[in-house]
PDB file of N, CA and C in Angstrom:
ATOM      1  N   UNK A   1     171.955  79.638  76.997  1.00  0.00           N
ATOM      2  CA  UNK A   1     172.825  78.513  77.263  1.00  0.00           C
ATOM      3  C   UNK A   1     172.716  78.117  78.729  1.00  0.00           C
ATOM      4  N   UNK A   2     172.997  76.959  79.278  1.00  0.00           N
ATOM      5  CA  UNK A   2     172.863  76.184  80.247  1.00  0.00           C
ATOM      6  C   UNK A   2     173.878  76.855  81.084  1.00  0.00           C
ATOM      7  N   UNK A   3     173.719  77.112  82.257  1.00  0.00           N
ATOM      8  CA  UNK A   3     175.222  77.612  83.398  1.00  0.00           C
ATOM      9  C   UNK A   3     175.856  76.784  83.440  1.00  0.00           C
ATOM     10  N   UNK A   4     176.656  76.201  83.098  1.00  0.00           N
ATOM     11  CA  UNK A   4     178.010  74.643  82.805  1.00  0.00           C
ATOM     12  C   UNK A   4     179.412  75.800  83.323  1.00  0.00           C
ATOM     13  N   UNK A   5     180.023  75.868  83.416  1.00  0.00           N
ATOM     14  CA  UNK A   5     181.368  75.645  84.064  1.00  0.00           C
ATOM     15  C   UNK A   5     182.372  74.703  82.231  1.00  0.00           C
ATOM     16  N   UNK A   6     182.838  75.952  82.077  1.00  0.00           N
ATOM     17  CA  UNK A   6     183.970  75.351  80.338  1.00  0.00           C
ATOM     18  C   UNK A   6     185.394  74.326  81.272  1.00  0.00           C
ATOM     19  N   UNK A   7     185.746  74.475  82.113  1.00  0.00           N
ATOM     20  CA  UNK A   7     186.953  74.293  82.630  1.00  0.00           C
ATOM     21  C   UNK A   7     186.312  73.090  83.550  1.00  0.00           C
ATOM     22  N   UNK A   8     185.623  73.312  84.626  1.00  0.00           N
ATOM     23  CA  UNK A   8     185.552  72.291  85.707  1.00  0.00           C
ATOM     24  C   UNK A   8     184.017  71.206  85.381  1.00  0.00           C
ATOM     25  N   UNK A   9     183.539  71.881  84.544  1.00  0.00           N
ATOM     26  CA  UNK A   9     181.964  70.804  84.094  1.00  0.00           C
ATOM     27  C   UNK A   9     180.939  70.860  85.342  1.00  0.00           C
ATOM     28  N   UNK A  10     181.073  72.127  86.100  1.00  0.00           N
ATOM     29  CA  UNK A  10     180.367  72.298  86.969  1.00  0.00           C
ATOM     30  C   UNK A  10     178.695  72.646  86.363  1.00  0.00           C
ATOM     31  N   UNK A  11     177.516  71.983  87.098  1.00  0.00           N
ATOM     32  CA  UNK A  11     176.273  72.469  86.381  1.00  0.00           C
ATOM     33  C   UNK A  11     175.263  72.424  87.637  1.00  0.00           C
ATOM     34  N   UNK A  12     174.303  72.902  87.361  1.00  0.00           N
ATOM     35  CA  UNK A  12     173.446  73.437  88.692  1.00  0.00           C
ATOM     36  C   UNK A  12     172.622  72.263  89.421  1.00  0.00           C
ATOM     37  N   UNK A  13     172.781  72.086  90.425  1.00  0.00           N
ATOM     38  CA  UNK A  13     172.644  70.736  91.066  1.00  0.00           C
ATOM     39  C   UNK A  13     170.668  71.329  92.108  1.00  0.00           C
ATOM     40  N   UNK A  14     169.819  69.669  91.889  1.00  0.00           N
ATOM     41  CA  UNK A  14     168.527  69.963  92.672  1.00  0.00           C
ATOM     42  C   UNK A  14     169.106  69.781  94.666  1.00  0.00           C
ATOM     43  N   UNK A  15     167.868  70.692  94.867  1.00  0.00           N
ATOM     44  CA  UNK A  15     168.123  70.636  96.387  1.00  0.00           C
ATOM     45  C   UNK A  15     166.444  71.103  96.767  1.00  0.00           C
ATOM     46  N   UNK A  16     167.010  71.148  98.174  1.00  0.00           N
ATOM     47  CA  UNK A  16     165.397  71.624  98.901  1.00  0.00           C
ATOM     48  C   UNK A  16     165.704  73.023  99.488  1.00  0.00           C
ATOM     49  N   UNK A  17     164.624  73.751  99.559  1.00  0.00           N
ATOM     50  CA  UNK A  17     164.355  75.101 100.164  1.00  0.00           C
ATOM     51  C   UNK A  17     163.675  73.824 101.630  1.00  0.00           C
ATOM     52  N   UNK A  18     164.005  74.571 102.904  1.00  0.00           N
ATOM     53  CA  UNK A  18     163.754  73.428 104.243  1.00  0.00           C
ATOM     54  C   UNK A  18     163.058  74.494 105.101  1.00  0.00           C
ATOM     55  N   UNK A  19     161.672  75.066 105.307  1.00  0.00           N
ATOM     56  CA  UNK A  19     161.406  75.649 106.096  1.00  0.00           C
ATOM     57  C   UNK A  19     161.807  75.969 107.526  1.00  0.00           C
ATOM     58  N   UNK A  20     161.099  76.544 108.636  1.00  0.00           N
ATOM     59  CA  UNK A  20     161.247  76.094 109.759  1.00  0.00           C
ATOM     60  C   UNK A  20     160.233  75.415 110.227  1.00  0.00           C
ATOM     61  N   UNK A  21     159.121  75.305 109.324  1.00  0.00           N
ATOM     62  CA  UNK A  21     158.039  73.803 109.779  1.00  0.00           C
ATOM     63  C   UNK A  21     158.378  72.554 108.980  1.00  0.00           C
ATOM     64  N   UNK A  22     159.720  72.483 108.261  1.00  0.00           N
ATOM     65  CA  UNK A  22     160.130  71.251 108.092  1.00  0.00           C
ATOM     66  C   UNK A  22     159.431  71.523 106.562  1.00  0.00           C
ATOM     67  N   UNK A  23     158.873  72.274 106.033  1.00  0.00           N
ATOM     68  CA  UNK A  23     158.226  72.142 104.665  1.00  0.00           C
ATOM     69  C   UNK A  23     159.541  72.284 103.814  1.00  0.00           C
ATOM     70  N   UNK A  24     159.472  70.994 102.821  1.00  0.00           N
ATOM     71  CA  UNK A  24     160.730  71.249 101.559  1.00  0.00           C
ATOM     72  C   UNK A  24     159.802  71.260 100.522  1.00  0.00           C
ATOM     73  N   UNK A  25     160.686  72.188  99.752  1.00  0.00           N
ATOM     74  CA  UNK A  25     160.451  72.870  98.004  1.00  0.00           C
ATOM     75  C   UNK A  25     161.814  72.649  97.478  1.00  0.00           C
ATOM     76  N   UNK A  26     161.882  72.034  96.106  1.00  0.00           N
ATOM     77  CA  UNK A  26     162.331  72.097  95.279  1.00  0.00           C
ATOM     78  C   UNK A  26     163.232  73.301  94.648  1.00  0.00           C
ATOM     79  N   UNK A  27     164.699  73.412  94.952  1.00  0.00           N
ATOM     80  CA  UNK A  27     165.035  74.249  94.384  1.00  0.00           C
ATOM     81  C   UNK A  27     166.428  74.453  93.913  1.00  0.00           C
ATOM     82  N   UNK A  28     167.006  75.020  93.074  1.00  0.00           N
ATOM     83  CA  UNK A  28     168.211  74.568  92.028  1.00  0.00           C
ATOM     84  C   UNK A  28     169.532  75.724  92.873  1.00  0.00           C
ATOM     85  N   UNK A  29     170.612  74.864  93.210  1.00  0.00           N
ATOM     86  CA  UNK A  29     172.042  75.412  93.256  1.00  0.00           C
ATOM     87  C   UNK A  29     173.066  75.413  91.757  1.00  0.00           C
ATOM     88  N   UNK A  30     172.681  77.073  91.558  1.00  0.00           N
ATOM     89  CA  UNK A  30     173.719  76.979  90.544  1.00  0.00           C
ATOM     90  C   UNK A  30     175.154  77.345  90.715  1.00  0.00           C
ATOM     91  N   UNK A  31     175.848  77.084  90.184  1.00  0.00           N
ATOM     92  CA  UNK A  31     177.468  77.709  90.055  1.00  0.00           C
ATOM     93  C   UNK A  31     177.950  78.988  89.682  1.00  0.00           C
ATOM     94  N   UNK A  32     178.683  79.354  90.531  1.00  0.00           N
ATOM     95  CA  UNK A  32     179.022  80.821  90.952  1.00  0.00           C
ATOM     96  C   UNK A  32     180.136  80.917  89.126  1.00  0.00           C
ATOM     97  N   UNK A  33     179.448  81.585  88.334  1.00  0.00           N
ATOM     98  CA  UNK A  33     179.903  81.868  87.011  1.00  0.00           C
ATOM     99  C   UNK A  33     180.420  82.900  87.227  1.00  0.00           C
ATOM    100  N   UNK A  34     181.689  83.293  86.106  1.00  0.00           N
ATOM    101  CA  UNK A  34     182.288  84.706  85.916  1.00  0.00           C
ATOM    102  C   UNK A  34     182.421  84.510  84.187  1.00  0.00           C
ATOM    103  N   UNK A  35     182.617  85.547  83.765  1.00  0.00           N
ATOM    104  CA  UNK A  35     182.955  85.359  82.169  1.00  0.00           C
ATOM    105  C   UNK A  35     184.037  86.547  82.450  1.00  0.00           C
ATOM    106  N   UNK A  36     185.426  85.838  82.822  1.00  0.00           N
ATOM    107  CA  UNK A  36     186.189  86.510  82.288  1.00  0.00           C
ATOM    108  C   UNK A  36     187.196  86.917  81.276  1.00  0.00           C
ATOM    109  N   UNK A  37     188.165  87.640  81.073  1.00  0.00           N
ATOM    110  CA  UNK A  37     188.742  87.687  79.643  1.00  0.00           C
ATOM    111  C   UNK A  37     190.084  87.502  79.926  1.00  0.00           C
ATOM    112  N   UNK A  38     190.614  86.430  79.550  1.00  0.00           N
ATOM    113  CA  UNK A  38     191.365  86.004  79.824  1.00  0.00           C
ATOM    114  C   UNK A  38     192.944  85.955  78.267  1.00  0.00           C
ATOM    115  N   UNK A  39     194.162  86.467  78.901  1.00  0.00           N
ATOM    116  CA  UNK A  39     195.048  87.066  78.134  1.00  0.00           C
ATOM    117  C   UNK A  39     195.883  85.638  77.317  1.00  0.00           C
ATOM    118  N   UNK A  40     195.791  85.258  76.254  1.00  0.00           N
ATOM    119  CA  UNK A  40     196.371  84.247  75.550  1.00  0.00           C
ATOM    120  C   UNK A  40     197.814  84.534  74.896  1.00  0.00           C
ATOM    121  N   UNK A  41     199.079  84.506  75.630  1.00  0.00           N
ATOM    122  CA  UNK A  41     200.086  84.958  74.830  1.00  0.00           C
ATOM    123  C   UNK A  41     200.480  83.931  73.477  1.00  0.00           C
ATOM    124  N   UNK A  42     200.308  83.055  73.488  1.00  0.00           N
ATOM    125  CA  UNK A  42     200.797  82.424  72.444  1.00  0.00           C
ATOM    126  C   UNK A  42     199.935  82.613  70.713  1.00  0.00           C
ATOM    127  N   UNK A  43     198.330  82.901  71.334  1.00  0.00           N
ATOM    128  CA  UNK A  43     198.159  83.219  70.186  1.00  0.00           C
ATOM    129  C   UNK A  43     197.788  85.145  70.014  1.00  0.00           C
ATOM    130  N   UNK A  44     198.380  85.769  71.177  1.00  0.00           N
ATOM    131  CA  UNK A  44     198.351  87.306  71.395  1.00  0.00           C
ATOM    132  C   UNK A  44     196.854  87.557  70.760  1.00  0.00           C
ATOM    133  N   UNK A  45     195.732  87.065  71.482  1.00  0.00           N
ATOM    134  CA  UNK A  45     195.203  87.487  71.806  1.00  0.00           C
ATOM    135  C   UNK A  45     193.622  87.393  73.036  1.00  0.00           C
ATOM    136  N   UNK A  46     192.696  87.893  73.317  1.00  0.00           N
ATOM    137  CA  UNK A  46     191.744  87.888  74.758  1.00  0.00           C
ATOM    138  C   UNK A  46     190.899  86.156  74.117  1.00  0.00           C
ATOM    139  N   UNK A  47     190.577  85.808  75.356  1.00  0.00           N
ATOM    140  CA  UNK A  47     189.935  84.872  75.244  1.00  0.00           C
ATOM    141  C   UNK A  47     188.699  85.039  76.185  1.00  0.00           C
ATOM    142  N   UNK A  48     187.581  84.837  75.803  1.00  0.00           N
ATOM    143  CA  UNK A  48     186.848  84.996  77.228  1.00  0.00           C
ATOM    144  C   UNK A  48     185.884  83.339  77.514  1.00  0.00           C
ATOM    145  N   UNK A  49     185.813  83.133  78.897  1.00  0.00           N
ATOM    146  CA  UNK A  49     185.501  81.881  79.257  1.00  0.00           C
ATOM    147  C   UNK A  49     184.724  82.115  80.338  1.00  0.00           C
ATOM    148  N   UNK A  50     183.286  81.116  80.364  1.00  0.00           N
ATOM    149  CA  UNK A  50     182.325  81.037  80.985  1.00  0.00           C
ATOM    150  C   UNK A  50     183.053  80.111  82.603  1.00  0.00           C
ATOM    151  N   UNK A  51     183.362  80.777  83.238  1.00  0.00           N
ATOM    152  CA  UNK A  51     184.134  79.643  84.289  1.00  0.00           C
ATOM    153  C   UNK A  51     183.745  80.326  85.821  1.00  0.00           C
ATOM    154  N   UNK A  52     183.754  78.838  86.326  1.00  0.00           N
ATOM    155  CA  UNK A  52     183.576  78.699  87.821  1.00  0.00           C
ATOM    156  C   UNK A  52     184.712  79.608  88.393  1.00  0.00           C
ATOM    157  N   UNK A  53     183.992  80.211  89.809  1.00  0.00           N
ATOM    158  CA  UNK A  53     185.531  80.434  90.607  1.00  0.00           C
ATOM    159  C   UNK A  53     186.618  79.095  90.699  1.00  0.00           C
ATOM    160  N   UNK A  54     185.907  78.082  91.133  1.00  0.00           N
ATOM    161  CA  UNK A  54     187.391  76.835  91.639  1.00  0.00           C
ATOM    162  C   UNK A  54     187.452  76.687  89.802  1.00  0.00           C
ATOM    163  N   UNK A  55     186.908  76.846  88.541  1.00  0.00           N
ATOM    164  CA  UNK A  55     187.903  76.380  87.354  1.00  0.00           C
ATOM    165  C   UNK A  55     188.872  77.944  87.446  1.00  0.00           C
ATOM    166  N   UNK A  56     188.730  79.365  87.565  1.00  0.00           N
ATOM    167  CA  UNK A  56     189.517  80.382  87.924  1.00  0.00           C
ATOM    168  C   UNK A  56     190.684  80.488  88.396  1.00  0.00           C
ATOM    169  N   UNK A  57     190.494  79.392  89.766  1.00  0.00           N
ATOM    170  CA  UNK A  57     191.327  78.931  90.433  1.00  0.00           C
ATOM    171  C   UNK A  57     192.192  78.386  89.649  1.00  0.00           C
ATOM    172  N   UNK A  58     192.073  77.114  89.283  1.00  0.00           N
ATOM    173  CA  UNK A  58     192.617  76.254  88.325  1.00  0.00           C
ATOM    174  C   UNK A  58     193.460  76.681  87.483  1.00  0.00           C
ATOM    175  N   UNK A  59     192.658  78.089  86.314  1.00  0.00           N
ATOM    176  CA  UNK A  59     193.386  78.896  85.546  1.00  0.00           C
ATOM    177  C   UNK A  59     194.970  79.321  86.212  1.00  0.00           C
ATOM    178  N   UNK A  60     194.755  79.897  87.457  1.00  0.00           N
ATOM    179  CA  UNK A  60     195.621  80.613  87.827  1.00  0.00           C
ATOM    180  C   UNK A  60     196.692  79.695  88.540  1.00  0.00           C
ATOM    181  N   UNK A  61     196.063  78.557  88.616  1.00  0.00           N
ATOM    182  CA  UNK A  61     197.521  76.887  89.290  1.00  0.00           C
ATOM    183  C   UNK A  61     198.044  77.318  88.068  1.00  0.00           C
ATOM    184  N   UNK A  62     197.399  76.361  86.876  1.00  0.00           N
ATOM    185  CA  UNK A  62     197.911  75.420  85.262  1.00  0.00           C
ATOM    186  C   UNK A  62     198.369  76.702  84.653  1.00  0.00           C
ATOM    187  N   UNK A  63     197.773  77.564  84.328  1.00  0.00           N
ATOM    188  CA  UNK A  63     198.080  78.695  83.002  1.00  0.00           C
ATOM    189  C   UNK A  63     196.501  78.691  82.099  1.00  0.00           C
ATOM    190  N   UNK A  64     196.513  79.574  81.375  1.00  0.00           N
ATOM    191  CA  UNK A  64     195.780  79.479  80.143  1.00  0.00           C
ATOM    192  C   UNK A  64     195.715  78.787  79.644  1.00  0.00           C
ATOM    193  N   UNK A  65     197.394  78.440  78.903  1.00  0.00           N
ATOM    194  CA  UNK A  65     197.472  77.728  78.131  1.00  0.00           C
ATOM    195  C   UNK A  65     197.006  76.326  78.399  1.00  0.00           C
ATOM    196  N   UNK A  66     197.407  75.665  79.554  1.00  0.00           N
ATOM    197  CA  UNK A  66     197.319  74.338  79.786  1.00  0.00           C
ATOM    198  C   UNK A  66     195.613  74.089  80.060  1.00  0.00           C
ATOM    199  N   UNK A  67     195.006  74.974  80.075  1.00  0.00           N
ATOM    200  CA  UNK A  67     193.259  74.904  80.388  1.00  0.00           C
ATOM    201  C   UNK A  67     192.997  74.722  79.493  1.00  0.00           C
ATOM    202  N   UNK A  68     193.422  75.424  78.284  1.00  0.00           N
ATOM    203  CA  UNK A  68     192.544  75.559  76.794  1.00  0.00           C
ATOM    204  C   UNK A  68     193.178  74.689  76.316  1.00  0.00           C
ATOM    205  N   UNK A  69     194.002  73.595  76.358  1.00  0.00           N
ATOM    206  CA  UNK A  69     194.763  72.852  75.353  1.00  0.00           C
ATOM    207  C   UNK A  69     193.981  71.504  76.095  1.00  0.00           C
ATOM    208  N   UNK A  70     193.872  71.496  77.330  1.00  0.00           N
ATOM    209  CA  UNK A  70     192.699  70.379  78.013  1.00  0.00           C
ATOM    210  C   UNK A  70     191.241  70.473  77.420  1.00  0.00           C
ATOM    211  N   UNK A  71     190.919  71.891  77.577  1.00  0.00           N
ATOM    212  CA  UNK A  71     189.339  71.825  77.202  1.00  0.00           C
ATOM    213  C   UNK A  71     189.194  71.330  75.239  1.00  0.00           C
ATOM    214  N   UNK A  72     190.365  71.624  74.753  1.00  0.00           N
ATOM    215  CA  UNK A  72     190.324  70.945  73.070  1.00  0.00           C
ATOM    216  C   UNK A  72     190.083  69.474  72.786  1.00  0.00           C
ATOM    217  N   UNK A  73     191.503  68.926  74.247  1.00  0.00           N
ATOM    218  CA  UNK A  73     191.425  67.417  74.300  1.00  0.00           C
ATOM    219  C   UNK A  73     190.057  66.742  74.173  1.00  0.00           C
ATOM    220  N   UNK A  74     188.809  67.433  75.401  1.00  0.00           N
ATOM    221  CA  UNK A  74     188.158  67.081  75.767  1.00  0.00           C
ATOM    222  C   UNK A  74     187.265  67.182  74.582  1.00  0.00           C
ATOM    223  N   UNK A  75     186.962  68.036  73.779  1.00  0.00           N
ATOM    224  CA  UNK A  75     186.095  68.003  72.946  1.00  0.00           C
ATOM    225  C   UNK A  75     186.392  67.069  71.810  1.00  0.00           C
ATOM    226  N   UNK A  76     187.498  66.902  71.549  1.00  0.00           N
ATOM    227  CA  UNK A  76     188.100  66.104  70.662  1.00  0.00           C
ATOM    228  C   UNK A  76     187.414  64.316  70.866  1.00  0.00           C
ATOM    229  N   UNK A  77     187.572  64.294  72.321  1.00  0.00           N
ATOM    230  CA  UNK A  77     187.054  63.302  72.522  1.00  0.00           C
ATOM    231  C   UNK A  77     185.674  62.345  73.053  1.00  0.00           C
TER     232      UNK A  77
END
């Protein structure tokens, strides 16, 4: 699967490798992934999610709940 970010839609962006003779190469910034397991009380039980630190972040502003009831919206639509 592609490194995507479930929460923030983060995905690995092109850039240059920049020598010190000025030589650029082609090369990919991906997003700092965690898969963690994350505790769902309403439906008692683990959830685990492919997520960025800043969607982590996010988790820990909104709740669980309010992440996963966004990421449904989104697919829905």
């Amino acid at each position: 699967m592609s490194p995507v970010c479930q929460v923030t839609g983060k995905k690995p962006m092109k850039g240059h490798h920049v020598s010190h003779a000025n030589n650029k190469t082609i090369r990919t910034f991906e997003p700092n992934l965690l898969y963690p397991r994350l505790w769902v009380e309403s439906q008692n039980r683990w959830v685990r999610l492919r997520v960025s630190t800043a969607g982590l972040r996010g988790i820990d502003k909104l709740g669980v709940e309010a992440v996963l009831a966004e990421i449904k919206a989104r697919k829905k639509a």
